[in-house]
C-alpha atoms as a PDB file:
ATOM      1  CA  UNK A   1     -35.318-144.899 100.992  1.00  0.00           C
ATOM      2  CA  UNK A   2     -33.984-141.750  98.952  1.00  0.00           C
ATOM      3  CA  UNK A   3     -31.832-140.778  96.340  1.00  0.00           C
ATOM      4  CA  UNK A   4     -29.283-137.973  96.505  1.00  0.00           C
ATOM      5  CA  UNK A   5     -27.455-136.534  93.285  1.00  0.00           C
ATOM      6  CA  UNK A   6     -24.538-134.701  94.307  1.00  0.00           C
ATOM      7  CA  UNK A   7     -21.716-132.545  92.042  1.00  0.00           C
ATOM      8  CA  UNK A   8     -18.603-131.957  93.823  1.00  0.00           C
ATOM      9  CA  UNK A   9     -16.343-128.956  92.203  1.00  0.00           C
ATOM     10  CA  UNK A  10     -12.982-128.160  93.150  1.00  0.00           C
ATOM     11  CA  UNK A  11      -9.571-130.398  93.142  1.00  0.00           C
ATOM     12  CA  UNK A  12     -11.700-133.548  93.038  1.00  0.00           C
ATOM     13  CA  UNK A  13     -10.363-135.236  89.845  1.00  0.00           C
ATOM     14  CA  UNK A  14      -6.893-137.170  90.009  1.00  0.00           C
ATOM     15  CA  UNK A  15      -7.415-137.528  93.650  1.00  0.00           C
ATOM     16  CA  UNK A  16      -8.631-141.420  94.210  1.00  0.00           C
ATOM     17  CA  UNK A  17     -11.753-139.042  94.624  1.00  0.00           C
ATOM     18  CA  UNK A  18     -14.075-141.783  92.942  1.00  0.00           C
ATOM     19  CA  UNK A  19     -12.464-145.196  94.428  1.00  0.00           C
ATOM     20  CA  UNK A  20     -12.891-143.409  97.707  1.00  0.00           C
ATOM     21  CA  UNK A  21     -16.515-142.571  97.520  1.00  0.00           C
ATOM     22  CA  UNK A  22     -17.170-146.048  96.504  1.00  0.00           C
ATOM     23  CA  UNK A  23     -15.683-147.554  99.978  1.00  0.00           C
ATOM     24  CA  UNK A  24     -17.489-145.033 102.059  1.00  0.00           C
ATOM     25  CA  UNK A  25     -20.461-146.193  99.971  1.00  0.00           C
ATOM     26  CA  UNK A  26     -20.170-149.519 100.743  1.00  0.00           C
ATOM     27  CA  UNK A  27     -19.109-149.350 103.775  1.00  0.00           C
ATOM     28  CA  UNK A  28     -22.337-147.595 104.523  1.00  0.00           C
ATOM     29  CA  UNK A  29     -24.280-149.847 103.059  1.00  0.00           C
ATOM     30  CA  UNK A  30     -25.771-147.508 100.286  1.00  0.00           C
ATOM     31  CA  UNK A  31     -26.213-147.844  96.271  1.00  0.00           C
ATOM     32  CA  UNK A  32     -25.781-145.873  92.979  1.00  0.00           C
ATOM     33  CA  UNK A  33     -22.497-144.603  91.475  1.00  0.00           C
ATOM     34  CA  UNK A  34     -19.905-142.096  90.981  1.00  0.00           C
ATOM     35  CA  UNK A  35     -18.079-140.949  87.963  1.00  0.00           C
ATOM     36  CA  UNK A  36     -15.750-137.830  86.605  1.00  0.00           C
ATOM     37  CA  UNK A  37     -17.304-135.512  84.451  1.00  0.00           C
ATOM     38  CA  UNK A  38     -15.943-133.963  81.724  1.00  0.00           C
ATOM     39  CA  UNK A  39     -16.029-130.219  83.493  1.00  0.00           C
ATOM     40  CA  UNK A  40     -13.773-131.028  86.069  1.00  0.00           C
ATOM     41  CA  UNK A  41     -16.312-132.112  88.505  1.00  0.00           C
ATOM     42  CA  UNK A  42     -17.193-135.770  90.139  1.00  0.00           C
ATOM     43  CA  UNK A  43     -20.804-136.328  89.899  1.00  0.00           C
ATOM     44  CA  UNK A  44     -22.211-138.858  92.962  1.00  0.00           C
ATOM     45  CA  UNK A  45     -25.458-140.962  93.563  1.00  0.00           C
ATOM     46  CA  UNK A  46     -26.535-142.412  96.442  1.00  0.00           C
ATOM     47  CA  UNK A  47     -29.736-144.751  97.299  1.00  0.00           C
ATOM     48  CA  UNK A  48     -30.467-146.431 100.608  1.00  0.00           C
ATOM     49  CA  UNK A  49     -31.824-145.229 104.010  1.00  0.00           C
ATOM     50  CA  UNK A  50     -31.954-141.426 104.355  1.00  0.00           C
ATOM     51  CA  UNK A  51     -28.977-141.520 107.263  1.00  0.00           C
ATOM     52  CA  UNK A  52     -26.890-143.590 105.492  1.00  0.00           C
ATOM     53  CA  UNK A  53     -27.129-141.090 102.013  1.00  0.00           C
ATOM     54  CA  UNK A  54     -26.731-138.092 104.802  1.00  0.00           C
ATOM     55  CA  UNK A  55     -23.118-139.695 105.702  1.00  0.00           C
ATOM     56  CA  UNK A  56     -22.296-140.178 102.050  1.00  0.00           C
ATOM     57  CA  UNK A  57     -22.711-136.662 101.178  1.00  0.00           C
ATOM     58  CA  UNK A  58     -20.976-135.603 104.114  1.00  0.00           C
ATOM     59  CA  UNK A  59     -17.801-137.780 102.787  1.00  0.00           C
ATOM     60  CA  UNK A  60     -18.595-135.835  99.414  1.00  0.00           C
ATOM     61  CA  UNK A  61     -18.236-132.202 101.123  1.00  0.00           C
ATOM     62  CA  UNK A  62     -14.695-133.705 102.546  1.00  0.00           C
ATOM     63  CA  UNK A  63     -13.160-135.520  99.824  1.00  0.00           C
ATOM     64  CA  UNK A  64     -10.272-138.272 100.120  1.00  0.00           C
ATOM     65  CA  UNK A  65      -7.369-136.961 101.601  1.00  0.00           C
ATOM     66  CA  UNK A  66      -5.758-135.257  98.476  1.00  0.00           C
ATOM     67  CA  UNK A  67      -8.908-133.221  97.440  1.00  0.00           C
ATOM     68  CA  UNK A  68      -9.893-130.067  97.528  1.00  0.00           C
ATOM     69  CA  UNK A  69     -14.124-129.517  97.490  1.00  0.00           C
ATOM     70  CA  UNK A  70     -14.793-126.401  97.073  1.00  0.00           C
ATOM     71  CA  UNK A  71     -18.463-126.968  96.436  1.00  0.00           C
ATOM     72  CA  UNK A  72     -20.912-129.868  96.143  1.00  0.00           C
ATOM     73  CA  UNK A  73     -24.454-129.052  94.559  1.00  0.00           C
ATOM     74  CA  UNK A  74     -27.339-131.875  96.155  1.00  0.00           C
ATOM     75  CA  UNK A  75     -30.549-132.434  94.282  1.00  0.00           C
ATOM     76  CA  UNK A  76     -33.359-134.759  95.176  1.00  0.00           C
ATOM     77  CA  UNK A  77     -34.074-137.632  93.059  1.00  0.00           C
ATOM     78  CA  UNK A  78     -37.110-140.450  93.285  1.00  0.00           C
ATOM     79  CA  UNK A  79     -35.397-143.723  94.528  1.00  0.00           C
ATOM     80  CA  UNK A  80     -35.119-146.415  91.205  1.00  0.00           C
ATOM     81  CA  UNK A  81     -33.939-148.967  92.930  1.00  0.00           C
ATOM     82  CA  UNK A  82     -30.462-149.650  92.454  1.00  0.00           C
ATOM     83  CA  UNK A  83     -28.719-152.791  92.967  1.00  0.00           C
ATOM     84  CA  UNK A  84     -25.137-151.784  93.833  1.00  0.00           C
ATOM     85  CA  UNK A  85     -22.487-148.828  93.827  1.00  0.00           C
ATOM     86  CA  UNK A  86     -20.263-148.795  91.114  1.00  0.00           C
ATOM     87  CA  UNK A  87     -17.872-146.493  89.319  1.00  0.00           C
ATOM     88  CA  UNK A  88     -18.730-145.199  86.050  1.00  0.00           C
END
């Protein structure tokens, strides 16, 4: 198990940015949450095997459709042992 933190800059607010990082995550099978910040930016975090986070931050560096990333910032965190991915 780890935990990823990840900041995404760029067009990535007003783009179904959010909803669409919560399918991927479940889709993949992986925890935490996502939420807008007040900078512009969408702050992510994902828990669950290291593969699975891998293939959520990869859908981070993309973006839905309408986004533009133009950055995304990845820190390591200790795994706490979320239940569920939500949207905050």
């Amino acid at each position: 198990m780890v935990r990823r933190r990840a900041l995404a800059s760029g067009s990535v607010q007003g783009v179904f940015f959010r909803e669409s990082t919560r399918r991927c995550a479940l889709d993949l099978g992986v925890r935490g949450w996502v939420r807008n910040l007040p900078d512009g930016r969408v702050e992510a975090v994902f828990e669950g095997p290291e593969a699975r986070v891998a293939e959520a931050l990869d859908f981070v560096r993309r973006g839905p459709p309408l986004a533009r990333v133009v950055s995304v910032e990845v820190s390591e965190e200790a795994p706490r042992g979320s239940e569920r991915f939500e949207v905050r």
